[in-house]
PDB file of N, CA and C in Angstrom:
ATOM      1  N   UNK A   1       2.555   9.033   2.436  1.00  0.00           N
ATOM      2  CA  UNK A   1       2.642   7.881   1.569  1.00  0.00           C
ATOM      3  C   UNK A   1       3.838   7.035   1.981  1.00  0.00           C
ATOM      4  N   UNK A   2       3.429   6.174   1.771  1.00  0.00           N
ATOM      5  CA  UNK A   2       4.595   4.821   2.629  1.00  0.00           C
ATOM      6  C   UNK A   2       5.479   4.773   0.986  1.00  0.00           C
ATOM      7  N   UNK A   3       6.868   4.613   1.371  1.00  0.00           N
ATOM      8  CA  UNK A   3       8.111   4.344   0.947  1.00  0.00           C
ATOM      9  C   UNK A   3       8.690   2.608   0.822  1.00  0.00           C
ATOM     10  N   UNK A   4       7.359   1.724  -0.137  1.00  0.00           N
ATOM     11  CA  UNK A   4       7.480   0.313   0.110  1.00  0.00           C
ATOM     12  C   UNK A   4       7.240   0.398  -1.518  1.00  0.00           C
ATOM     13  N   UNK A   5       7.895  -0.683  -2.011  1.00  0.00           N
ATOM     14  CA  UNK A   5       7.664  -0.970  -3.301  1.00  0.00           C
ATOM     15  C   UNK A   5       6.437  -1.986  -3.359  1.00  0.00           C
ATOM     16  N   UNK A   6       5.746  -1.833  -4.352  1.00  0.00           N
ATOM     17  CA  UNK A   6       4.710  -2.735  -4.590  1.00  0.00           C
ATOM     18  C   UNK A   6       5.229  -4.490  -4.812  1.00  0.00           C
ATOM     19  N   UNK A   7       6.214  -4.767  -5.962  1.00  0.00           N
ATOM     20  CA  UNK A   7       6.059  -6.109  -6.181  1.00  0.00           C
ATOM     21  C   UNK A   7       7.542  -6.339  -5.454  1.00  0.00           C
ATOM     22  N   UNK A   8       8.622  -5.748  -4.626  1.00  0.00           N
ATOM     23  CA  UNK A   8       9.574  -6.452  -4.364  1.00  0.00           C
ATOM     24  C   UNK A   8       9.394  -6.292  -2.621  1.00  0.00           C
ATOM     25  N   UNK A   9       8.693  -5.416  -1.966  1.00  0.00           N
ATOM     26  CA  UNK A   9       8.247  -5.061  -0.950  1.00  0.00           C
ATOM     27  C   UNK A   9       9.785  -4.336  -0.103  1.00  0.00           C
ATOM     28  N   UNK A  10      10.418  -4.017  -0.695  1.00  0.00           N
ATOM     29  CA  UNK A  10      11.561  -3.072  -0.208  1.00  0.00           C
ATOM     30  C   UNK A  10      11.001  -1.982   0.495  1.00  0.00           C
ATOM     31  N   UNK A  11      11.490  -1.769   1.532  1.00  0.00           N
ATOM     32  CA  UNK A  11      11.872  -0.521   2.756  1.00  0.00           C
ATOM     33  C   UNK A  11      12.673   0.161   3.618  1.00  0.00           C
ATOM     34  N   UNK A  12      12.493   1.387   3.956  1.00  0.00           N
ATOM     35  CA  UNK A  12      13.570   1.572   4.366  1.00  0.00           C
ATOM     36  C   UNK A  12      13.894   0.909   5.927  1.00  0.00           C
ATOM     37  N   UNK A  13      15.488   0.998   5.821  1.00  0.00           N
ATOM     38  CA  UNK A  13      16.206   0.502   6.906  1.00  0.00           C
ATOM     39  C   UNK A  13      16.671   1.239   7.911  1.00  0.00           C
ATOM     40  N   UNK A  14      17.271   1.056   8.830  1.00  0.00           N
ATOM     41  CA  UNK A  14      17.710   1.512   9.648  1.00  0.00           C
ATOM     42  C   UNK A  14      18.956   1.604   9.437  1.00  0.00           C
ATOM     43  N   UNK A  15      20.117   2.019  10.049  1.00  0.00           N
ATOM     44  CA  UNK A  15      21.683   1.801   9.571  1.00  0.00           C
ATOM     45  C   UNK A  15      22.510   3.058  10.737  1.00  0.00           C
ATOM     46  N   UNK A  16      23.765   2.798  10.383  1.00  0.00           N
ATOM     47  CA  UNK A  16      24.451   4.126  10.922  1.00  0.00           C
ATOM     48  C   UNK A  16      25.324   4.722   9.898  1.00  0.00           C
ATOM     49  N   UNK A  17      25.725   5.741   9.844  1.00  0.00           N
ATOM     50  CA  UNK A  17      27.106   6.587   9.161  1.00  0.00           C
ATOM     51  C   UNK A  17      28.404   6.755  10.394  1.00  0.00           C
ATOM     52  N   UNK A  18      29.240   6.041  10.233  1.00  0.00           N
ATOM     53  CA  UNK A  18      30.382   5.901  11.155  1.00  0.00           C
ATOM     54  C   UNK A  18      31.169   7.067  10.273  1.00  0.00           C
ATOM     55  N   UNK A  19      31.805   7.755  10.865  1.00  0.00           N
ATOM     56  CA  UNK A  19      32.384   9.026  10.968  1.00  0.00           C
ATOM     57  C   UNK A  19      33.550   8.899  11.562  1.00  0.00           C
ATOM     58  N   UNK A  20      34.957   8.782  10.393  1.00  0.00           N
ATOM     59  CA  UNK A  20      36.018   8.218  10.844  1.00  0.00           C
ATOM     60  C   UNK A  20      37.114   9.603  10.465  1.00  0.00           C
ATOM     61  N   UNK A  21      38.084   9.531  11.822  1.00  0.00           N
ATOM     62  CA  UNK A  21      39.048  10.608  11.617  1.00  0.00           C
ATOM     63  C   UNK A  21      40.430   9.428  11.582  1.00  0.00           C
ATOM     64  N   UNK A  22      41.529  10.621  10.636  1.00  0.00           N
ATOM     65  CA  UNK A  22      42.983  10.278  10.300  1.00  0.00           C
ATOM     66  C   UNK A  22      43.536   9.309   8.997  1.00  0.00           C
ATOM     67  N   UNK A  23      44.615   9.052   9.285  1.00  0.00           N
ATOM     68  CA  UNK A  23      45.031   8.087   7.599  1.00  0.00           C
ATOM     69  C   UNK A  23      45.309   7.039   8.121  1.00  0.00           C
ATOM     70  N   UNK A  24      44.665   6.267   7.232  1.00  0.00           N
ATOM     71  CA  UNK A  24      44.861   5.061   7.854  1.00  0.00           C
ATOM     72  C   UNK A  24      46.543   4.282   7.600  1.00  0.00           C
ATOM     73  N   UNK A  25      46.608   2.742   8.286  1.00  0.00           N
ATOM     74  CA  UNK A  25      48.304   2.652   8.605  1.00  0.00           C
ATOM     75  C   UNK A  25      48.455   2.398   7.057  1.00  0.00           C
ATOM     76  N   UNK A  26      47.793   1.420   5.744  1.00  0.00           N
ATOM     77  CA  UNK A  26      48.280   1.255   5.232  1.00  0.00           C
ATOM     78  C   UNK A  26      48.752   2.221   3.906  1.00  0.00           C
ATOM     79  N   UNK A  27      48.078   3.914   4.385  1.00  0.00           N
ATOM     80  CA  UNK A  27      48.552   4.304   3.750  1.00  0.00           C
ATOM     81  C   UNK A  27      49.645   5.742   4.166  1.00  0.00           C
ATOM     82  N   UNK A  28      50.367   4.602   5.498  1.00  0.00           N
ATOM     83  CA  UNK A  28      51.590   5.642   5.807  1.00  0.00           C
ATOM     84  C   UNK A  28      51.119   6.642   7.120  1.00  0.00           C
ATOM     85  N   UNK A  29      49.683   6.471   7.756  1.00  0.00           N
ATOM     86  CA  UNK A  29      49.232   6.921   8.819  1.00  0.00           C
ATOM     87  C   UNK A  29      49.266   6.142  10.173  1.00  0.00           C
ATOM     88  N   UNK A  30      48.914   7.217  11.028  1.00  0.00           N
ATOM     89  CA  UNK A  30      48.419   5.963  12.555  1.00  0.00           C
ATOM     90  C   UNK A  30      47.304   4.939  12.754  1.00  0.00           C
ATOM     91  N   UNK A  31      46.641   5.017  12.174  1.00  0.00           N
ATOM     92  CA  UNK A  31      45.110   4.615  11.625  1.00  0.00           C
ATOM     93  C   UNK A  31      44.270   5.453  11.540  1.00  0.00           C
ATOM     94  N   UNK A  32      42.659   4.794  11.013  1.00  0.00           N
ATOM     95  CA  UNK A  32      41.880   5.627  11.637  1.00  0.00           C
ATOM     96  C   UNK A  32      40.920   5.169  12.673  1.00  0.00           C
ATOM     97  N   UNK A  33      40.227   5.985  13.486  1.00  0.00           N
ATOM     98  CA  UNK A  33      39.624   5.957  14.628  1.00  0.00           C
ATOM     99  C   UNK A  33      38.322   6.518  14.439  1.00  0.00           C
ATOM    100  N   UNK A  34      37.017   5.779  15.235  1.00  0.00           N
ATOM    101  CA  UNK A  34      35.515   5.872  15.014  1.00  0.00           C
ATOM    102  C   UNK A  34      35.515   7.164  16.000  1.00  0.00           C
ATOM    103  N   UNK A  35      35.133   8.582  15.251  1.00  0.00           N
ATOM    104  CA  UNK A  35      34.835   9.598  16.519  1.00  0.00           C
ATOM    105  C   UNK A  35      32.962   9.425  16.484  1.00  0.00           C
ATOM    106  N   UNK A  36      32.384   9.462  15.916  1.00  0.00           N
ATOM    107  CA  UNK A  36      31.209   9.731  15.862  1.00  0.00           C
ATOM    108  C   UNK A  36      30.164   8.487  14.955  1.00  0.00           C
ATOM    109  N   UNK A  37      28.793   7.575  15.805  1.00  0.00           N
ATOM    110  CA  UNK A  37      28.399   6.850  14.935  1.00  0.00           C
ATOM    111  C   UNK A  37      26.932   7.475  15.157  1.00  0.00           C
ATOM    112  N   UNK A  38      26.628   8.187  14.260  1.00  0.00           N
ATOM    113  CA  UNK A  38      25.094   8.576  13.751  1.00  0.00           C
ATOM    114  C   UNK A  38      24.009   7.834  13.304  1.00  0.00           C
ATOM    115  N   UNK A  39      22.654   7.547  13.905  1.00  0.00           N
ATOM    116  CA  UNK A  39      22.160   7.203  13.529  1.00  0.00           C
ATOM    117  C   UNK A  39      21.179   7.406  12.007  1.00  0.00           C
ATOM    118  N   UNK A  40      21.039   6.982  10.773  1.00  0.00           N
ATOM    119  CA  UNK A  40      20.823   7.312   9.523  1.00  0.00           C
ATOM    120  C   UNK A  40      19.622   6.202   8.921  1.00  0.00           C
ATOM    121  N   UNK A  41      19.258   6.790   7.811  1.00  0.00           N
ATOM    122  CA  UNK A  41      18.224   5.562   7.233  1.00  0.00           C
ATOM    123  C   UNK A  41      18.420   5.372   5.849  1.00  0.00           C
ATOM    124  N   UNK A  42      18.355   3.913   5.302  1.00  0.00           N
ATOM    125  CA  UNK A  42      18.546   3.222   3.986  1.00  0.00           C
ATOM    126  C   UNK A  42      17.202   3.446   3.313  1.00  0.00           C
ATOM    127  N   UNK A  43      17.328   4.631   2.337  1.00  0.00           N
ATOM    128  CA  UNK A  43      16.041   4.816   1.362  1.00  0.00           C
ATOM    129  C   UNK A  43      16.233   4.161   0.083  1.00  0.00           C
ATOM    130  N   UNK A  44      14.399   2.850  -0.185  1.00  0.00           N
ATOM    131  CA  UNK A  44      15.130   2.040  -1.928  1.00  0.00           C
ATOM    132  C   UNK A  44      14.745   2.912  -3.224  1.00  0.00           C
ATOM    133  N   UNK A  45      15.332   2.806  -3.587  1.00  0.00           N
ATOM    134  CA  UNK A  45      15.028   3.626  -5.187  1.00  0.00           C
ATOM    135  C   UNK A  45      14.158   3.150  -5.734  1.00  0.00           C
ATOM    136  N   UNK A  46      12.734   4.273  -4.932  1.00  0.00           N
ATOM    137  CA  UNK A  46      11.590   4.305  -5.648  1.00  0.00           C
ATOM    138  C   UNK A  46      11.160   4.971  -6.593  1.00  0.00           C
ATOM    139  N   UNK A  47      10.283   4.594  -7.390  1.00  0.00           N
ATOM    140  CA  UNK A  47       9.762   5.488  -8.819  1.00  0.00           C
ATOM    141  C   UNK A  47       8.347   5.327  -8.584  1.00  0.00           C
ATOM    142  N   UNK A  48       7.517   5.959  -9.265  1.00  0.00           N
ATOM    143  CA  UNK A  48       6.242   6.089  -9.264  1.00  0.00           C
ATOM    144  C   UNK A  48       5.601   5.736 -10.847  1.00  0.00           C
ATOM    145  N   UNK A  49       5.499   4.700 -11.543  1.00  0.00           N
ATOM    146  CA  UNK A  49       5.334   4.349 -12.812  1.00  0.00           C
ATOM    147  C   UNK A  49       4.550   4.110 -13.155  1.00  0.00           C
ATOM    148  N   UNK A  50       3.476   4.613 -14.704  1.00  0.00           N
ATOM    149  CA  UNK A  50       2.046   3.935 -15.082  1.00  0.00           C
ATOM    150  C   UNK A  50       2.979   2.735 -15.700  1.00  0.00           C
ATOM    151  N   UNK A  51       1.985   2.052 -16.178  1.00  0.00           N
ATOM    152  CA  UNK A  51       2.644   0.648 -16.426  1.00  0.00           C
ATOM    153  C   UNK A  51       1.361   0.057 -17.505  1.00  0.00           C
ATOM    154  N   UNK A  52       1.684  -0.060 -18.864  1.00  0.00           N
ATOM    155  CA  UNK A  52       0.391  -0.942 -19.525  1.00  0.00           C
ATOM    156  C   UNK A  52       0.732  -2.207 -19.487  1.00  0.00           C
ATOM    157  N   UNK A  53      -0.896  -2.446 -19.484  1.00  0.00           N
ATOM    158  CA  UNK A  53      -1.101  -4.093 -19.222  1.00  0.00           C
ATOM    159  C   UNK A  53      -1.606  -4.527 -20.615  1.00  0.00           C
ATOM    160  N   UNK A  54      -1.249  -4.824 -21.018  1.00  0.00           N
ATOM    161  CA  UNK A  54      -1.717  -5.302 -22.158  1.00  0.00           C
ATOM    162  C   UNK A  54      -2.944  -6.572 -22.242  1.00  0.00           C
ATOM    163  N   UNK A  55      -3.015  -7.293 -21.513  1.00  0.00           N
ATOM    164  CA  UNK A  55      -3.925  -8.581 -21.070  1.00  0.00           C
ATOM    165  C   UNK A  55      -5.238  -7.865 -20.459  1.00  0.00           C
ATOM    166  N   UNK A  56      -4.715  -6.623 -19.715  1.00  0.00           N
ATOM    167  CA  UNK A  56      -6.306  -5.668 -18.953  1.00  0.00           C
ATOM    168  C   UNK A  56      -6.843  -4.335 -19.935  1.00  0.00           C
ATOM    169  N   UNK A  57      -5.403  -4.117 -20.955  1.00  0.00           N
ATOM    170  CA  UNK A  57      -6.124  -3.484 -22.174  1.00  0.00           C
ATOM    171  C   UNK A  57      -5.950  -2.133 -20.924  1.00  0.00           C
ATOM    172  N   UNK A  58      -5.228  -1.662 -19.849  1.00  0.00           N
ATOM    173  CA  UNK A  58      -4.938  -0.497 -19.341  1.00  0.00           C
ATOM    174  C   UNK A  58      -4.122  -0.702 -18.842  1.00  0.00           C
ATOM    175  N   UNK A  59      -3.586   1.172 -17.872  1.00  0.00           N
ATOM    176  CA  UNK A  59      -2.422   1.162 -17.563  1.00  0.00           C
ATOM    177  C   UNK A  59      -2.924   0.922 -16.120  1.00  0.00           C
ATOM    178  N   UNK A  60      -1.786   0.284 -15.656  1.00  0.00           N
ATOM    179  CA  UNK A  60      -1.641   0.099 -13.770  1.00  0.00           C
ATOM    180  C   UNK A  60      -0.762   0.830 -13.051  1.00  0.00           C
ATOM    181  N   UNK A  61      -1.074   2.082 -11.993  1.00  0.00           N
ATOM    182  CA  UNK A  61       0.117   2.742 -11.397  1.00  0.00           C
ATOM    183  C   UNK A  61       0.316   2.155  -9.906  1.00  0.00           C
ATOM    184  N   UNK A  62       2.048   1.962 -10.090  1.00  0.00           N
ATOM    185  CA  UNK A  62       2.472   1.534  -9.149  1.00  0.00           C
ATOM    186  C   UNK A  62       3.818   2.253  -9.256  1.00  0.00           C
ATOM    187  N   UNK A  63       4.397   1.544  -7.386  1.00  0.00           N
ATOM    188  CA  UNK A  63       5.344   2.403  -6.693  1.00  0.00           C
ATOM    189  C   UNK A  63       6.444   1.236  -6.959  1.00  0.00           C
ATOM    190  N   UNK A  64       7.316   1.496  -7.641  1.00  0.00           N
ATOM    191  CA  UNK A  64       8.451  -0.243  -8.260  1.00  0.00           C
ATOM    192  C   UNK A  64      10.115   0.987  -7.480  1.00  0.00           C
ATOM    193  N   UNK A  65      10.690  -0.349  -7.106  1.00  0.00           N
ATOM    194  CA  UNK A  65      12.507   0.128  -7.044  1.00  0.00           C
ATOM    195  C   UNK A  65      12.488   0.059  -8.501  1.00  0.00           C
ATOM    196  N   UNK A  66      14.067   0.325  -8.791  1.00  0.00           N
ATOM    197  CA  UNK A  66      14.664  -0.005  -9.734  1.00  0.00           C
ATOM    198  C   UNK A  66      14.971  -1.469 -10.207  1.00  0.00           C
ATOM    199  N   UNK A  67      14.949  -1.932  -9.161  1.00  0.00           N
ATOM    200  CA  UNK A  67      15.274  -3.624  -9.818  1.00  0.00           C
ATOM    201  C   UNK A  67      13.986  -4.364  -9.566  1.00  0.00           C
ATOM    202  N   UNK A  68      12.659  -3.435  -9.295  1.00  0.00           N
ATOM    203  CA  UNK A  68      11.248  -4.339  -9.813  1.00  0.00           C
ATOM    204  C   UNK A  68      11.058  -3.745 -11.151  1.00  0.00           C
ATOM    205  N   UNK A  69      11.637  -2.760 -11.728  1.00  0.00           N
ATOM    206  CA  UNK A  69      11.374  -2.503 -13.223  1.00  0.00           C
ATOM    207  C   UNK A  69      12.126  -3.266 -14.074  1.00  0.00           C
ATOM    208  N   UNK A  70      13.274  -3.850 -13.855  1.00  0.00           N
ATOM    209  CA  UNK A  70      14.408  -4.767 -14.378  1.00  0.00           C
ATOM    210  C   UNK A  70      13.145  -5.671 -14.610  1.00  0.00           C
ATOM    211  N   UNK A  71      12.988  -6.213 -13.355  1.00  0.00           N
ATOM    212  CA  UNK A  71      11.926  -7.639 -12.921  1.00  0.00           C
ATOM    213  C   UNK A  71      10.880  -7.528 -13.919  1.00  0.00           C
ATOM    214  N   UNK A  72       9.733  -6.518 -14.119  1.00  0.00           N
ATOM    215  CA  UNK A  72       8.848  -6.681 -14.909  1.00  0.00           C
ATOM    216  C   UNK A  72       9.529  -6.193 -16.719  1.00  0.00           C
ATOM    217  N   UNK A  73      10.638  -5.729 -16.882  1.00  0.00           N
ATOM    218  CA  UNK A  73      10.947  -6.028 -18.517  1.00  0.00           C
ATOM    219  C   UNK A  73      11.410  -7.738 -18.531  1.00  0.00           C
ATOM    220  N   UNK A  74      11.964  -8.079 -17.339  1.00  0.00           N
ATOM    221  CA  UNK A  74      12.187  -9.498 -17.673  1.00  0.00           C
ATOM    222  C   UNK A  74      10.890  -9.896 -18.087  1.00  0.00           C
ATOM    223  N   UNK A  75      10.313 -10.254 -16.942  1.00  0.00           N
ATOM    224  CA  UNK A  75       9.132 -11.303 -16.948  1.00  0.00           C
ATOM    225  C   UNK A  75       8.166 -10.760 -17.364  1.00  0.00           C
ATOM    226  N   UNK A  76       7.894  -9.780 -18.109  1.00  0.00           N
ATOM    227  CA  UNK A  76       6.299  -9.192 -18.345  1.00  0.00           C
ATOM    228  C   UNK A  76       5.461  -8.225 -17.135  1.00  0.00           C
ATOM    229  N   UNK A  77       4.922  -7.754 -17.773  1.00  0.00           N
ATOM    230  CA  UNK A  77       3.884  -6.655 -16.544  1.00  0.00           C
ATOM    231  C   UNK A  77       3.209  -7.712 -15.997  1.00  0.00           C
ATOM    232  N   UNK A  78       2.294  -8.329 -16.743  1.00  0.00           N
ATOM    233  CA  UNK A  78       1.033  -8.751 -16.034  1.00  0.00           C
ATOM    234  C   UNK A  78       1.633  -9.913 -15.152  1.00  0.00           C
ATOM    235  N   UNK A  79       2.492 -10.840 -15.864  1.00  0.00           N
ATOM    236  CA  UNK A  79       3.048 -11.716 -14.481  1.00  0.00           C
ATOM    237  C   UNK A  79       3.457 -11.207 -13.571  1.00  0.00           C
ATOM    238  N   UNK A  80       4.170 -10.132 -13.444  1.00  0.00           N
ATOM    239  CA  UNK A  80       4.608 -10.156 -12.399  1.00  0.00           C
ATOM    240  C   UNK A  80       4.068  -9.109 -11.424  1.00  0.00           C
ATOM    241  N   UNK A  81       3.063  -8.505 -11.550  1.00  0.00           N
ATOM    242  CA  UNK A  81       1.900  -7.903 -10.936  1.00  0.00           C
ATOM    243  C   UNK A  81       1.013  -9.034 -10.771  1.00  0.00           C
ATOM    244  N   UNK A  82       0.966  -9.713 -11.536  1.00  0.00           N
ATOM    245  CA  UNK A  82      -0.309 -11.087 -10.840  1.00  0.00           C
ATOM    246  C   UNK A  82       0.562 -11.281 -10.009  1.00  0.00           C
ATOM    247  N   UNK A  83       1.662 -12.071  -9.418  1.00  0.00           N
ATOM    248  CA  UNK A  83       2.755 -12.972  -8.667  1.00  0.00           C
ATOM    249  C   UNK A  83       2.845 -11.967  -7.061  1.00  0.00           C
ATOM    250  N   UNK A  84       2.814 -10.661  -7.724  1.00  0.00           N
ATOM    251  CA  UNK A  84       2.528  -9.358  -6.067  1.00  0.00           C
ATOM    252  C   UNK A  84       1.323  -9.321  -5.535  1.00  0.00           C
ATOM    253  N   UNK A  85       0.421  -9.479  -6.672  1.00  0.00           N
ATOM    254  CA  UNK A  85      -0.943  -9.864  -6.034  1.00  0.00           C
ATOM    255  C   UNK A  85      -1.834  -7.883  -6.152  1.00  0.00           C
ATOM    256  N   UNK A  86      -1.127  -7.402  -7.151  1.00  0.00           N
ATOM    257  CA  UNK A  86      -1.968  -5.992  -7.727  1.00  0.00           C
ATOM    258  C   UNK A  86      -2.877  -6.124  -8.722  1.00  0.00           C
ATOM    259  N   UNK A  87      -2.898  -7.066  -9.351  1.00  0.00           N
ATOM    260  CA  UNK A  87      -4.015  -7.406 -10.516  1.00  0.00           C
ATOM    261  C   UNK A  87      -4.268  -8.890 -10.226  1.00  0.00           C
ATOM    262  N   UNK A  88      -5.814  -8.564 -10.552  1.00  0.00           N
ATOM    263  CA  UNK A  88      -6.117 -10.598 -10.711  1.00  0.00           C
ATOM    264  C   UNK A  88      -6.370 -11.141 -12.016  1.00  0.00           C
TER     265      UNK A  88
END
């Protein structure tokens, strides 16, 4: 199963974890220095949510981040599942 949100279309990224040794100067050290840059991946905070529609009189399951659930208490379910294009 793909790791994409339905109405904000978030995925994951690519990225690195830089892996830094020593103290740095401003706090009384030599600095610090990059020993190791790993390659890593940006996962979005997905949920798996039924969702009622009130206008279709049922529930709709979809895959939302956290800030497409913000999005649909703002604006309503059904707008903003019509606007993603999951309900007509």
């Amino acid at each position: 199963m793909s790791r994409i949100c339905d109405i904000t279309g978030a995925k994951p990224i690519r990225g690195n974890k830089i892996h830094r040794r020593g103290l740095a100067k401003k706090k009384g050290g030599i600095g610090q220095h990059v020993t190791a840059i790993t390659p890593r991946y940006f996962l979005p905070n997905l949920r798996t949510k039924r969702i009622w529609v009130p206008e279709l009189n049922k529930f709709v399951t979809v895959k939302l981040t956290a800030r497409a659930m913000k999005t649909i208490n703002k604006n309503g379910a059904y707008s903003t599942l019509k606007k993603a294009g999951i309900v007509a």
